[in-house]
PDB file of N, CA and C in Angstrom:
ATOM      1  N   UNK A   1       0.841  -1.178   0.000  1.00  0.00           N
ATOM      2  CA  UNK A   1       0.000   0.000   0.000  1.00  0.00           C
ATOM      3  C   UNK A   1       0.890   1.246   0.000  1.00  0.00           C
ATOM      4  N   UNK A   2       0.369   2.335  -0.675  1.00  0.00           N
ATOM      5  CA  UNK A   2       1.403   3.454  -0.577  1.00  0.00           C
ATOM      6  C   UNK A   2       1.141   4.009   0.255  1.00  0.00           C
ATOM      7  N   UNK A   3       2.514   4.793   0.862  1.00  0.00           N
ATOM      8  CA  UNK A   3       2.138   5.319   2.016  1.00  0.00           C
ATOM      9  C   UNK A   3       1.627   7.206   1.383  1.00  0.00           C
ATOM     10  N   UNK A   4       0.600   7.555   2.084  1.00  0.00           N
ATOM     11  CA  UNK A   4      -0.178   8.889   1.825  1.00  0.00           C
ATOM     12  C   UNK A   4       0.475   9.484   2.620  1.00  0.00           C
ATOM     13  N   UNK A   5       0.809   9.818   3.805  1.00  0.00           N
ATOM     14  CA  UNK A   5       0.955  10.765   4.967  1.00  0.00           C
ATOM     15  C   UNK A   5       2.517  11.600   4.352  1.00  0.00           C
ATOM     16  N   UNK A   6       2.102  12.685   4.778  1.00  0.00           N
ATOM     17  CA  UNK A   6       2.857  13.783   4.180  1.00  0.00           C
ATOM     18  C   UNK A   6       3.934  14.201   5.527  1.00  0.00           C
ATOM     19  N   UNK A   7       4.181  13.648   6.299  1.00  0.00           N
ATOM     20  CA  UNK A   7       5.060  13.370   7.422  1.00  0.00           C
ATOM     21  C   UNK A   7       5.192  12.370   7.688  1.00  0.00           C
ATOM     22  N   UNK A   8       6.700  12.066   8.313  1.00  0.00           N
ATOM     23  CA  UNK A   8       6.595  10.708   8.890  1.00  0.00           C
ATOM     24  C   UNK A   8       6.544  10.476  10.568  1.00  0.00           C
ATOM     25  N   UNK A   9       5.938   9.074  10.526  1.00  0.00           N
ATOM     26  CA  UNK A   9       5.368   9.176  11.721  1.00  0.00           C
ATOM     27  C   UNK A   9       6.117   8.755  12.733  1.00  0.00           C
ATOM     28  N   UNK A  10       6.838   8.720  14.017  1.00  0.00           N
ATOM     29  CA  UNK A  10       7.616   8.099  15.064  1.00  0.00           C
ATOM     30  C   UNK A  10       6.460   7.503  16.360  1.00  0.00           C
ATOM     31  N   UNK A  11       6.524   6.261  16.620  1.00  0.00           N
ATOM     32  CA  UNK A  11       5.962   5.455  17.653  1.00  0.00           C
ATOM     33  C   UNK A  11       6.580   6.154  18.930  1.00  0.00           C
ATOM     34  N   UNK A  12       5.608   6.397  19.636  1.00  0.00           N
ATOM     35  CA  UNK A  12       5.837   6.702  21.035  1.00  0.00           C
ATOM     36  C   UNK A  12       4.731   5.800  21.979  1.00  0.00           C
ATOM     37  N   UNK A  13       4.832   5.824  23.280  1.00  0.00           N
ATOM     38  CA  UNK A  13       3.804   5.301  23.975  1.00  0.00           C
ATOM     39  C   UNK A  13       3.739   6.067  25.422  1.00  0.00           C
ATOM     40  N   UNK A  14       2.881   6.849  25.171  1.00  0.00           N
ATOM     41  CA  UNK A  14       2.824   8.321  26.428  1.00  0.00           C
ATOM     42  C   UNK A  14       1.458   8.037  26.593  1.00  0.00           C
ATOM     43  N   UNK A  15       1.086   8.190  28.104  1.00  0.00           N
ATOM     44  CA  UNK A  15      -0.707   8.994  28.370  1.00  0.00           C
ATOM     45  C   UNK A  15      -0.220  10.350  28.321  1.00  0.00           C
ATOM     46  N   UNK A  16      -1.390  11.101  27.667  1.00  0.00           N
ATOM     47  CA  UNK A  16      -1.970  12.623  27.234  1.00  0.00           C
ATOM     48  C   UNK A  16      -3.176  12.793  27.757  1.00  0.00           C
ATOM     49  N   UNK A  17      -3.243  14.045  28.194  1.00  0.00           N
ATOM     50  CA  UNK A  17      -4.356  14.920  28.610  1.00  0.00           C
ATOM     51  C   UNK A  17      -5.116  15.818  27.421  1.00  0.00           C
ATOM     52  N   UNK A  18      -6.666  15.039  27.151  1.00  0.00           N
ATOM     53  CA  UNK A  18      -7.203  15.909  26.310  1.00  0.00           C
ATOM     54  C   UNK A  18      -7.991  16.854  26.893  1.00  0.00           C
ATOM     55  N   UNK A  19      -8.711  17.940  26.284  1.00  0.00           N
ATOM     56  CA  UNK A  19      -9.996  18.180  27.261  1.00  0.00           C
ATOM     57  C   UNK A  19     -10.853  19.146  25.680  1.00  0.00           C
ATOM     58  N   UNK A  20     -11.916  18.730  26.269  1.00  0.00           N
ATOM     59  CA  UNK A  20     -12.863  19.366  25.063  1.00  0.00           C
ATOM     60  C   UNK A  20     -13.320  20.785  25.501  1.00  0.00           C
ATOM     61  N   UNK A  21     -13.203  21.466  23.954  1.00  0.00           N
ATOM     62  CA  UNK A  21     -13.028  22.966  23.496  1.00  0.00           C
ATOM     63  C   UNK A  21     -14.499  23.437  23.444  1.00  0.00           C
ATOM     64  N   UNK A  22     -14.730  24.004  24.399  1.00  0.00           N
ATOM     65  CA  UNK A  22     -16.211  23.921  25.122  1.00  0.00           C
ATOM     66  C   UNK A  22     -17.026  25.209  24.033  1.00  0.00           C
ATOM     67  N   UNK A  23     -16.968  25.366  22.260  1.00  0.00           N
ATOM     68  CA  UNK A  23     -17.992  25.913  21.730  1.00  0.00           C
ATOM     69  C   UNK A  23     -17.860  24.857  20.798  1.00  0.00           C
ATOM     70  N   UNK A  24     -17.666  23.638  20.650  1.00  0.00           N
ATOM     71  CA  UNK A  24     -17.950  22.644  19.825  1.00  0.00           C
ATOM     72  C   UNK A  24     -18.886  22.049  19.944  1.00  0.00           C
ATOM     73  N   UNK A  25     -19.776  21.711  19.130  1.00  0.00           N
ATOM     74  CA  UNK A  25     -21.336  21.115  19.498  1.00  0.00           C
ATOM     75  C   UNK A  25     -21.235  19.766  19.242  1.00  0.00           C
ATOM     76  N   UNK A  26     -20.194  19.245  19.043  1.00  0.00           N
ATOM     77  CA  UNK A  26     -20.577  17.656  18.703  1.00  0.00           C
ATOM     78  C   UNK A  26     -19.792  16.864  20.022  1.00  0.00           C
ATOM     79  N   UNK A  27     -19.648  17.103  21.178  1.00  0.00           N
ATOM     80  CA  UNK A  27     -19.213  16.605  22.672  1.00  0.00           C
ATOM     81  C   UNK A  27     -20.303  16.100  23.563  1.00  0.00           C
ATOM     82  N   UNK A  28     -21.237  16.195  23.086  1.00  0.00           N
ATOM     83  CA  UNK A  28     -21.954  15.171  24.257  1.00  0.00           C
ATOM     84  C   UNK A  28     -21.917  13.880  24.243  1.00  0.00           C
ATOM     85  N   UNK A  29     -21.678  13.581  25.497  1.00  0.00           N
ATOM     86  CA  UNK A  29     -21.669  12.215  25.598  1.00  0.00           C
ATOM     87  C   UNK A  29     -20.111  11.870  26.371  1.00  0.00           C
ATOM     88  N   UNK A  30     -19.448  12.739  26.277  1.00  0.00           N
ATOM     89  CA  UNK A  30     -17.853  12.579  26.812  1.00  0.00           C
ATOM     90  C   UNK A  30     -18.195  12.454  28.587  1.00  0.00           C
ATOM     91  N   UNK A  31     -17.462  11.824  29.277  1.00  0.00           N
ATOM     92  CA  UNK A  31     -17.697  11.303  30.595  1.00  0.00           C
ATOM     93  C   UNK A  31     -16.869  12.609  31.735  1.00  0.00           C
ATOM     94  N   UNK A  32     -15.711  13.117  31.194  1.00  0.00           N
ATOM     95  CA  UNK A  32     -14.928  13.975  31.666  1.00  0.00           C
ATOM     96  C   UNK A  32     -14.701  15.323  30.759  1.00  0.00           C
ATOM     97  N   UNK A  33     -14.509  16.548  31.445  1.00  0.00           N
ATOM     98  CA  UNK A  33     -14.120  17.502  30.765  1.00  0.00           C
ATOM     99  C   UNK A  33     -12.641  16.988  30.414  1.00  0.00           C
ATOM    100  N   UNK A  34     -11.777  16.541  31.092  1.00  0.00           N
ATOM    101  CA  UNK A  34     -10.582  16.147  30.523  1.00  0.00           C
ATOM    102  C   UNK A  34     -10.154  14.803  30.856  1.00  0.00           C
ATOM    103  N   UNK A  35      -9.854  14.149  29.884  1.00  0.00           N
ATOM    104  CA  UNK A  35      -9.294  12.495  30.072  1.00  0.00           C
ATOM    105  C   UNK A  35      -7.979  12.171  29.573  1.00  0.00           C
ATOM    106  N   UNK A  36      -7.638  11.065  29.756  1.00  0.00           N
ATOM    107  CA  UNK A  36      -6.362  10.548  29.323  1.00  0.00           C
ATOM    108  C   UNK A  36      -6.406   9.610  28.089  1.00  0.00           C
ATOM    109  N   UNK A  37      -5.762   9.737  27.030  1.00  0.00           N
ATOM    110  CA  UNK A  37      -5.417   9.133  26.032  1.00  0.00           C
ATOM    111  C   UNK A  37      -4.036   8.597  25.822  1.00  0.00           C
ATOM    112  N   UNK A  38      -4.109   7.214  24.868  1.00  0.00           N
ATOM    113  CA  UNK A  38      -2.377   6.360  24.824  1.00  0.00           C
ATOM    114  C   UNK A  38      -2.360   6.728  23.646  1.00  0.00           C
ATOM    115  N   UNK A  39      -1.264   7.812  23.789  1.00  0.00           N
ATOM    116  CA  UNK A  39      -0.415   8.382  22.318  1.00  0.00           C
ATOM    117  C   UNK A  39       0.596   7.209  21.436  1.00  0.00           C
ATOM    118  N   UNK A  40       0.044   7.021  20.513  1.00  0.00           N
ATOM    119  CA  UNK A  40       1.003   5.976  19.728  1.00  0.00           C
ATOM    120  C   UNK A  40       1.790   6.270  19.098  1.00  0.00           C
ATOM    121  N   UNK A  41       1.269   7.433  18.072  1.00  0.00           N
ATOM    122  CA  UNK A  41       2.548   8.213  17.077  1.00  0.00           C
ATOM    123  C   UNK A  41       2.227   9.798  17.397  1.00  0.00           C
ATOM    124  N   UNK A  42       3.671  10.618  16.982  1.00  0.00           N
ATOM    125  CA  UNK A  42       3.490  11.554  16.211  1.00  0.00           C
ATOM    126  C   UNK A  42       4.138  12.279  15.529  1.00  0.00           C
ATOM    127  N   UNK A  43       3.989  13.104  14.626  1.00  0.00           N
ATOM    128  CA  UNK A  43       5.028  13.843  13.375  1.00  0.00           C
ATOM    129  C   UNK A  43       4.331  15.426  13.886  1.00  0.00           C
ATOM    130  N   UNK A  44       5.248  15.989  12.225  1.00  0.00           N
ATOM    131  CA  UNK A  44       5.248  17.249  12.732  1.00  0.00           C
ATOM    132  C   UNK A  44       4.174  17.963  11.921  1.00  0.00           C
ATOM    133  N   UNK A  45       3.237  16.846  11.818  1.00  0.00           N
ATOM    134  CA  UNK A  45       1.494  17.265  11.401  1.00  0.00           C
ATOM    135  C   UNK A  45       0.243  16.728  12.113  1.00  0.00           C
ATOM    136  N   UNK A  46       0.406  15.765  12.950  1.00  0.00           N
ATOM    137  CA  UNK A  46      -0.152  15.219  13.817  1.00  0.00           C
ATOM    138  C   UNK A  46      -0.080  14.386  14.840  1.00  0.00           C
ATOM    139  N   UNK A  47      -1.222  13.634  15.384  1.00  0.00           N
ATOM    140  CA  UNK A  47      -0.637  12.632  16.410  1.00  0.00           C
ATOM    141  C   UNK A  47      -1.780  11.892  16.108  1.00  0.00           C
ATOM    142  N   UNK A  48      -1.402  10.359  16.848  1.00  0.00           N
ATOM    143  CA  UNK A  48      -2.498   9.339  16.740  1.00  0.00           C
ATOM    144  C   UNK A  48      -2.380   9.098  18.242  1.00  0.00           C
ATOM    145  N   UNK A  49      -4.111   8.521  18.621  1.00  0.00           N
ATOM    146  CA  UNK A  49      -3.994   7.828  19.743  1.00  0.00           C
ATOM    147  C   UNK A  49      -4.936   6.955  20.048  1.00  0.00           C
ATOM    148  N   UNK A  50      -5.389   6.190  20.903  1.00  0.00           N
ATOM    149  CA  UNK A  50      -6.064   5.086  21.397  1.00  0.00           C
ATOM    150  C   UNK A  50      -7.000   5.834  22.291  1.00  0.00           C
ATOM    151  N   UNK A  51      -8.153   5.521  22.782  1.00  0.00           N
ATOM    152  CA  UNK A  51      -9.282   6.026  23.653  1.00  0.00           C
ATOM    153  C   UNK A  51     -10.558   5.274  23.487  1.00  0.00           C
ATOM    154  N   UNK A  52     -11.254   5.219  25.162  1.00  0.00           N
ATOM    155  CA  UNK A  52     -12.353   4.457  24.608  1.00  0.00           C
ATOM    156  C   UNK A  52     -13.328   5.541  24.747  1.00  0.00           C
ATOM    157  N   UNK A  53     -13.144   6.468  25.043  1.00  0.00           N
ATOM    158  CA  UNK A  53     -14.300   7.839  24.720  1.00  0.00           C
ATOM    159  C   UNK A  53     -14.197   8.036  23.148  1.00  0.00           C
ATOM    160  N   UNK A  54     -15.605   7.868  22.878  1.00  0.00           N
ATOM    161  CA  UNK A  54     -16.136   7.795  21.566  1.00  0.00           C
ATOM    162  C   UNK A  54     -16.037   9.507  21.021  1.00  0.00           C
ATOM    163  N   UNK A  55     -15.166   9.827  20.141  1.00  0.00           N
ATOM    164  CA  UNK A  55     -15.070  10.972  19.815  1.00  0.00           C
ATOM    165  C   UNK A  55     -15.375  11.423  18.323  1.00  0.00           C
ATOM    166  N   UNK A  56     -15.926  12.416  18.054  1.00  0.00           N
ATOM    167  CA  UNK A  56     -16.580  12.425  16.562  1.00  0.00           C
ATOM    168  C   UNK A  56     -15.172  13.091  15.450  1.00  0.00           C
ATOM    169  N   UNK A  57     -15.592  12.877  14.161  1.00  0.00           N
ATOM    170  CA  UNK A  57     -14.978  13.145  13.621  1.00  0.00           C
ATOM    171  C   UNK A  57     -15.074  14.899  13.226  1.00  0.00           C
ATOM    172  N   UNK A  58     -13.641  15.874  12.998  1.00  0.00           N
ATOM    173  CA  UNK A  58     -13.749  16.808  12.924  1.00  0.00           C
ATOM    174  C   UNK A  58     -14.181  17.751  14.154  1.00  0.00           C
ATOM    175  N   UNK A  59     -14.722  17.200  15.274  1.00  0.00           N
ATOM    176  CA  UNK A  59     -14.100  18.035  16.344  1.00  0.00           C
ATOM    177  C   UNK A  59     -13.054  18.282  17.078  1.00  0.00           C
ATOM    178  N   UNK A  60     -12.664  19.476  17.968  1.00  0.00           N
ATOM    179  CA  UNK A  60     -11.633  20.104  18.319  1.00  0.00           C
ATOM    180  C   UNK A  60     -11.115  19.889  19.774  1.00  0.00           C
ATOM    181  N   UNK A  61      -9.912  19.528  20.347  1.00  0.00           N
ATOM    182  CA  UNK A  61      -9.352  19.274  21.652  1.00  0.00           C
ATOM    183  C   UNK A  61      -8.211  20.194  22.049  1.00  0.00           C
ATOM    184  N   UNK A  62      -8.175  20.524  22.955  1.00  0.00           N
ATOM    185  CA  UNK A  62      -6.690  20.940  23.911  1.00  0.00           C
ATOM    186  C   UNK A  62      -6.275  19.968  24.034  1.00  0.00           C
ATOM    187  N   UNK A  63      -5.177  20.013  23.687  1.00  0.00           N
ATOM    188  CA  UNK A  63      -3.960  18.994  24.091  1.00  0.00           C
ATOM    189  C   UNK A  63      -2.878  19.402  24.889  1.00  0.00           C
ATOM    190  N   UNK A  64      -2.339  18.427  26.299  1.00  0.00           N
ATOM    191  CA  UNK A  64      -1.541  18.761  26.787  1.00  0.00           C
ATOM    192  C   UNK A  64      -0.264  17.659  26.475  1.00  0.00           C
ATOM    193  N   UNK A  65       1.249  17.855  26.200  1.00  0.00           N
ATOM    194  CA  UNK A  65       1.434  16.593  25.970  1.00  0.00           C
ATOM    195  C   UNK A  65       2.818  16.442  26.656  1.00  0.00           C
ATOM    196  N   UNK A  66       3.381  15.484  27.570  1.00  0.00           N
ATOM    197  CA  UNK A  66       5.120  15.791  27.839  1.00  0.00           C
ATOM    198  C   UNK A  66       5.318  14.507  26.914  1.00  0.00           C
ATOM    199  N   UNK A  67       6.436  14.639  26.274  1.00  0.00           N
ATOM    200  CA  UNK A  67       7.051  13.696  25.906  1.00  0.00           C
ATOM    201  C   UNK A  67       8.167  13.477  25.346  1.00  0.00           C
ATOM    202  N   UNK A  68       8.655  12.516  25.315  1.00  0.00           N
ATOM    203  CA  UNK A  68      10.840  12.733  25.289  1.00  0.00           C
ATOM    204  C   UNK A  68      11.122  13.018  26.510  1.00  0.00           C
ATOM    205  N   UNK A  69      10.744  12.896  27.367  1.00  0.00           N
ATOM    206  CA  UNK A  69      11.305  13.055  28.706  1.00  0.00           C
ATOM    207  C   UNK A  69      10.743  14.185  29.419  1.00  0.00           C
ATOM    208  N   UNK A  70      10.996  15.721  29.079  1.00  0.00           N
ATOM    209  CA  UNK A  70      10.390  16.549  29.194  1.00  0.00           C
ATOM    210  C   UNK A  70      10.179  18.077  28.321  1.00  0.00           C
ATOM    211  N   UNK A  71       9.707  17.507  26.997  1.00  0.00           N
ATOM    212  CA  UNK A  71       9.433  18.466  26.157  1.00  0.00           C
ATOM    213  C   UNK A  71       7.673  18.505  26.583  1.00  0.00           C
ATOM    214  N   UNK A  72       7.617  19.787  26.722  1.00  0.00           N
ATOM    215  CA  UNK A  72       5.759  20.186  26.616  1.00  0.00           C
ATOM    216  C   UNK A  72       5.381  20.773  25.406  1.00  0.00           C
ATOM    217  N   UNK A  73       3.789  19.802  24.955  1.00  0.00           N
ATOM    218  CA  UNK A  73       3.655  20.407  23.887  1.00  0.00           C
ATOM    219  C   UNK A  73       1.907  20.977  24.557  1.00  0.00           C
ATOM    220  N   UNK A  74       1.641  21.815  23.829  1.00  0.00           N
ATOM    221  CA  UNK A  74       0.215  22.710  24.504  1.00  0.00           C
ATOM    222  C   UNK A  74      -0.215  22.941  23.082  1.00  0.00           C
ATOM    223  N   UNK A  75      -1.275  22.375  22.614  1.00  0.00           N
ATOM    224  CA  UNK A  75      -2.184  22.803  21.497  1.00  0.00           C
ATOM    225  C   UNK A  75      -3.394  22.210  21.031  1.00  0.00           C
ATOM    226  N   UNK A  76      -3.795  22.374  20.041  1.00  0.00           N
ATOM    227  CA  UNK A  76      -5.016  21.854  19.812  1.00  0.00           C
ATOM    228  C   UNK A  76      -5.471  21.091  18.763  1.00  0.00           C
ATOM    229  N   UNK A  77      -6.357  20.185  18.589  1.00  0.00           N
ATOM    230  CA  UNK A  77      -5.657  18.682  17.590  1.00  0.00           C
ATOM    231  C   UNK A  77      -7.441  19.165  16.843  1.00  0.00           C
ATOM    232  N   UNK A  78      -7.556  18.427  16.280  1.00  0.00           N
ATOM    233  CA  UNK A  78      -8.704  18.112  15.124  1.00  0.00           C
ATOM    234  C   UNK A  78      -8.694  16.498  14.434  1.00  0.00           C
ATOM    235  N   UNK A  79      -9.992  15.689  15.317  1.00  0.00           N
ATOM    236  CA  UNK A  79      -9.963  14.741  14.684  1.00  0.00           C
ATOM    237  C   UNK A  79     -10.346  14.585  13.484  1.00  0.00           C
ATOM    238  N   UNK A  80      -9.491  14.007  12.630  1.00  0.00           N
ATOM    239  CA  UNK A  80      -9.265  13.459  11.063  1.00  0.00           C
ATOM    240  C   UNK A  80      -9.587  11.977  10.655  1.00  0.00           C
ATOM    241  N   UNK A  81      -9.626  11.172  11.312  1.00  0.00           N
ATOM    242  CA  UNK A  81      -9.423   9.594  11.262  1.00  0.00           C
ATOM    243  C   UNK A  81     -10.075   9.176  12.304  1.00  0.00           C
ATOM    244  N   UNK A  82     -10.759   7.856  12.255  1.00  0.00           N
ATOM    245  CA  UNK A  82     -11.361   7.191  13.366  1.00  0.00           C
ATOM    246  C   UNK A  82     -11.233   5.668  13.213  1.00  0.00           C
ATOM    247  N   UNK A  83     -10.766   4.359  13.698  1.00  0.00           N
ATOM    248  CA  UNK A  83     -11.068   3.042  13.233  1.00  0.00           C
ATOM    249  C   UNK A  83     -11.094   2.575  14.417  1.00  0.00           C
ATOM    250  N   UNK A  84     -11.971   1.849  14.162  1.00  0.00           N
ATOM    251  CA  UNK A  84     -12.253   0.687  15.397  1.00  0.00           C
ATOM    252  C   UNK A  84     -12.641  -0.505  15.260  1.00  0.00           C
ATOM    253  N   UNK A  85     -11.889  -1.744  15.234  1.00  0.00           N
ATOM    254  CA  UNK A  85     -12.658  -2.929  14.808  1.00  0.00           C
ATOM    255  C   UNK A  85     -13.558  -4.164  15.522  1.00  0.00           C
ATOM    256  N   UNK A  86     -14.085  -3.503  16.474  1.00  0.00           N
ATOM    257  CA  UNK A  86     -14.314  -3.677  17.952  1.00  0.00           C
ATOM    258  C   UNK A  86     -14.171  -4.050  18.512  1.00  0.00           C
ATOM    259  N   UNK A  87     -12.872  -3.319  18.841  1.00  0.00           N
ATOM    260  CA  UNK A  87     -12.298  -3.347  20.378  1.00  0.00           C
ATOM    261  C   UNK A  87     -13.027  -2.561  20.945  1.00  0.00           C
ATOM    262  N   UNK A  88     -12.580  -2.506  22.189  1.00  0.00           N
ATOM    263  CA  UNK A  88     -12.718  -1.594  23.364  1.00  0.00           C
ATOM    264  C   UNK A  88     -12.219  -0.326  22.897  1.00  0.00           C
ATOM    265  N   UNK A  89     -11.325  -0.299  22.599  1.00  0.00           N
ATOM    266  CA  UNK A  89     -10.374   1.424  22.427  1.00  0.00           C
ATOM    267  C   UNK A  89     -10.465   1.455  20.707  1.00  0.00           C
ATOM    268  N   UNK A  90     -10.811   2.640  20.396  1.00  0.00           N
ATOM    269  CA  UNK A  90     -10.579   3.412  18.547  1.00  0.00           C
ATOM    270  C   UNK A  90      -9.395   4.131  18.683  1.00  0.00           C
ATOM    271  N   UNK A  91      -9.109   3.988  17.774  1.00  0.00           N
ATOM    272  CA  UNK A  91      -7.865   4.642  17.015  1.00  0.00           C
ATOM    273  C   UNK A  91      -8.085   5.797  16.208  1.00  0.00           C
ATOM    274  N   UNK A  92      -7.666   7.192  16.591  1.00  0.00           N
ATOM    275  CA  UNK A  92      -7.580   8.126  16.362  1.00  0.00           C
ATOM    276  C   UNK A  92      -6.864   8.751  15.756  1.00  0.00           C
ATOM    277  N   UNK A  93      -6.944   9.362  14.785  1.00  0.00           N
ATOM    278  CA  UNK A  93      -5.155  10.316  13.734  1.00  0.00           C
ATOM    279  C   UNK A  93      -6.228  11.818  13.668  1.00  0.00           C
ATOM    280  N   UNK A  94      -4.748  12.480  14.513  1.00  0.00           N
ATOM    281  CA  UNK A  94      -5.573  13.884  14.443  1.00  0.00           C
ATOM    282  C   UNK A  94      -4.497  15.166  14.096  1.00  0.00           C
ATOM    283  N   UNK A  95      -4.959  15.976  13.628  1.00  0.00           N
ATOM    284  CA  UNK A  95      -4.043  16.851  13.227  1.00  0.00           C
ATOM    285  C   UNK A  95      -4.240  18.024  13.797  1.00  0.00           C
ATOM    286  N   UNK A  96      -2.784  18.720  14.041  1.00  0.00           N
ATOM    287  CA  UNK A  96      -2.154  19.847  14.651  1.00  0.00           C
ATOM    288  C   UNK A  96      -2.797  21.307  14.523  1.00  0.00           C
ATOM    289  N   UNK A  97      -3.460  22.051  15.084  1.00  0.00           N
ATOM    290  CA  UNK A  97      -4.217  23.142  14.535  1.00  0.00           C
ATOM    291  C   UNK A  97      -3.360  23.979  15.671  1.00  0.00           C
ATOM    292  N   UNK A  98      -2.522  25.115  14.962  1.00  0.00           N
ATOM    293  CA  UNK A  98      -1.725  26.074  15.817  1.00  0.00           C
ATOM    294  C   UNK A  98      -0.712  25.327  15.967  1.00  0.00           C
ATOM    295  N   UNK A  99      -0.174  24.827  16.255  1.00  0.00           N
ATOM    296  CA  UNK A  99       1.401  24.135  16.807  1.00  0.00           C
ATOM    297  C   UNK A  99       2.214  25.129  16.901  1.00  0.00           C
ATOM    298  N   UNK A 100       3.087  25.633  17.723  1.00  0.00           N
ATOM    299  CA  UNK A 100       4.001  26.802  17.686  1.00  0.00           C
ATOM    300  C   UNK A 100       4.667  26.371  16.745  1.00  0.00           C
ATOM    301  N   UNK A 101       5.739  26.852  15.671  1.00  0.00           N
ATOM    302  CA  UNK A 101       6.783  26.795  14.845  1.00  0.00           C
ATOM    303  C   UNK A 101       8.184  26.312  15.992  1.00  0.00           C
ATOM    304  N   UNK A 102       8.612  26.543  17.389  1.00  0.00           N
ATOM    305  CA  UNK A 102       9.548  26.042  17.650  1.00  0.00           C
ATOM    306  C   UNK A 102       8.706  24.896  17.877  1.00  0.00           C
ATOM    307  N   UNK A 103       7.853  24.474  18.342  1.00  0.00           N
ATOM    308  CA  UNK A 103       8.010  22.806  18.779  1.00  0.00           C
ATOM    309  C   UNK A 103       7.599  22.074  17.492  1.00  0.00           C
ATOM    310  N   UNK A 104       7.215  22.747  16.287  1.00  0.00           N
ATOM    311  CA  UNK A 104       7.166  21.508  14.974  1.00  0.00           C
ATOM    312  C   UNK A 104       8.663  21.315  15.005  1.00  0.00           C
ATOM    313  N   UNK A 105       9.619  22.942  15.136  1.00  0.00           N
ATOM    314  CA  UNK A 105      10.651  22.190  14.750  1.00  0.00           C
ATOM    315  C   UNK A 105      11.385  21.302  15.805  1.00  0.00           C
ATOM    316  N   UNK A 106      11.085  21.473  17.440  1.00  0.00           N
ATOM    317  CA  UNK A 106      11.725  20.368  17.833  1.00  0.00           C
ATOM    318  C   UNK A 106      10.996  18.823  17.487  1.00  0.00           C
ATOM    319  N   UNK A 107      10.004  18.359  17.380  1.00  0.00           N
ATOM    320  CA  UNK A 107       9.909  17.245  16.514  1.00  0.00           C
ATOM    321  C   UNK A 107      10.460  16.752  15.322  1.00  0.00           C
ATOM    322  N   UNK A 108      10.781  17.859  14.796  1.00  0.00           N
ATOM    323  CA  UNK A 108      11.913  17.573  13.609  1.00  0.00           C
ATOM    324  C   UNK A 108      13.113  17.324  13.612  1.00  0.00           C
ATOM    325  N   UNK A 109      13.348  17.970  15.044  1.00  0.00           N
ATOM    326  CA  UNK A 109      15.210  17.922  15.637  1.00  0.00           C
ATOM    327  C   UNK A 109      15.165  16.258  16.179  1.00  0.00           C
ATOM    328  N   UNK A 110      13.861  15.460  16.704  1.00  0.00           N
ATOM    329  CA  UNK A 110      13.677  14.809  17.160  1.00  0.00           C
ATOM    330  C   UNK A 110      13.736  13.185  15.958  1.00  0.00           C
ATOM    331  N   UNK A 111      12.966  13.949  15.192  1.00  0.00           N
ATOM    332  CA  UNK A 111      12.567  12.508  14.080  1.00  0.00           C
ATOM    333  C   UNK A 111      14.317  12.779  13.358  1.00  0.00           C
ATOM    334  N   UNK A 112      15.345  13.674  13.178  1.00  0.00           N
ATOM    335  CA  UNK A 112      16.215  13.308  12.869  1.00  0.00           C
ATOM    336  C   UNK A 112      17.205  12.163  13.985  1.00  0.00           C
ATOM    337  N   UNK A 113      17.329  12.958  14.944  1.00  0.00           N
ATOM    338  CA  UNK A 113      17.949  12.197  15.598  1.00  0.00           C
ATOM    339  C   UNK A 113      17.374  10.606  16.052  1.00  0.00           C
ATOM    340  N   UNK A 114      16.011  10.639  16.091  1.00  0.00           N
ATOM    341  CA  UNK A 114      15.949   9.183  15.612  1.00  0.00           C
ATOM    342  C   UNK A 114      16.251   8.179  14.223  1.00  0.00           C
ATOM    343  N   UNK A 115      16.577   8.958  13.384  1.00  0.00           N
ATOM    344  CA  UNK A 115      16.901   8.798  11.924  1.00  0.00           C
ATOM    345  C   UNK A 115      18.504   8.164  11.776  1.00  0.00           C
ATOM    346  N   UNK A 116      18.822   9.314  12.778  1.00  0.00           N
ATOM    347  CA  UNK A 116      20.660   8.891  13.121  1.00  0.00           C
ATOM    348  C   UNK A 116      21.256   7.981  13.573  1.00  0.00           C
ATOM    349  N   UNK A 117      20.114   7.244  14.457  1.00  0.00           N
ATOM    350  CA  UNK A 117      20.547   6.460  15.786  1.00  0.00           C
ATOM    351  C   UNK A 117      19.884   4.781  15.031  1.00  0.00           C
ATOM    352  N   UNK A 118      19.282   5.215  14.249  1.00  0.00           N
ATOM    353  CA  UNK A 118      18.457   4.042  13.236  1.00  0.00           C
ATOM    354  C   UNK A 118      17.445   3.318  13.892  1.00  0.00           C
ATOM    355  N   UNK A 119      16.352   4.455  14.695  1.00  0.00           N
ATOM    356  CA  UNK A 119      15.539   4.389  15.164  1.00  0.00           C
ATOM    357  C   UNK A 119      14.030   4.074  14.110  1.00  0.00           C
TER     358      UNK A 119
END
């Protein structure tokens, strides 16, 4: 299959703090204003993650995120993708809305040096 994604993606395995962007109308039904999600990937256009809060497509989240040890990332995602083959937890690919310009580029400083190390 060819690969589509216009970044490439690096496996991580972090819990993240989402919380829903309270003038979005498609959130009912969420159990918490903010929950935890298992981050699987991300590049320097999005992130994917695992959750069993049923989340719609094309609505908007705060994201809080540490990861690499202690890089913080603070922004706001837009779900793009949804699959679930029923399991318990869907799989999510969501993309970056605002991202500061230094932290795309430390993900970039990041996916090289995993590049180097033949990660």
């Amino acid at each position: 299959m060819e690969e589509k994604r216009r970044a490439k993606r690096m496996d991580i395995d972090v819990t993240v703090k989402l919380s829903q962007i309270r003038n979005t109308k498609n959130l009912a039904g969420l159990k918490t204003e903010e929950f935890g999600v298992e981050l699987t990937n991300v590049s320097e256009t999005g992130i994917a993650f695992r959750s069993s809060e049923e989340l719609k497509l094309n609505t908007f989240y705060d994201i809080h995120m540490e990861i690499w040890g202690k890089k913080r990332f603070d922004t706001v995602i837009e779900i793009v993708r949804m699959e679930n083959n029923g399991d318990e937890m869907t799989m999510y690919g969501c993309r970056f809305i605002g991202l500061k310009p230094a932290d795309r580029l430390d993900i970039q400083i990041h996916e090289l040096l995993e590049e180097r190390d033949g990660k």
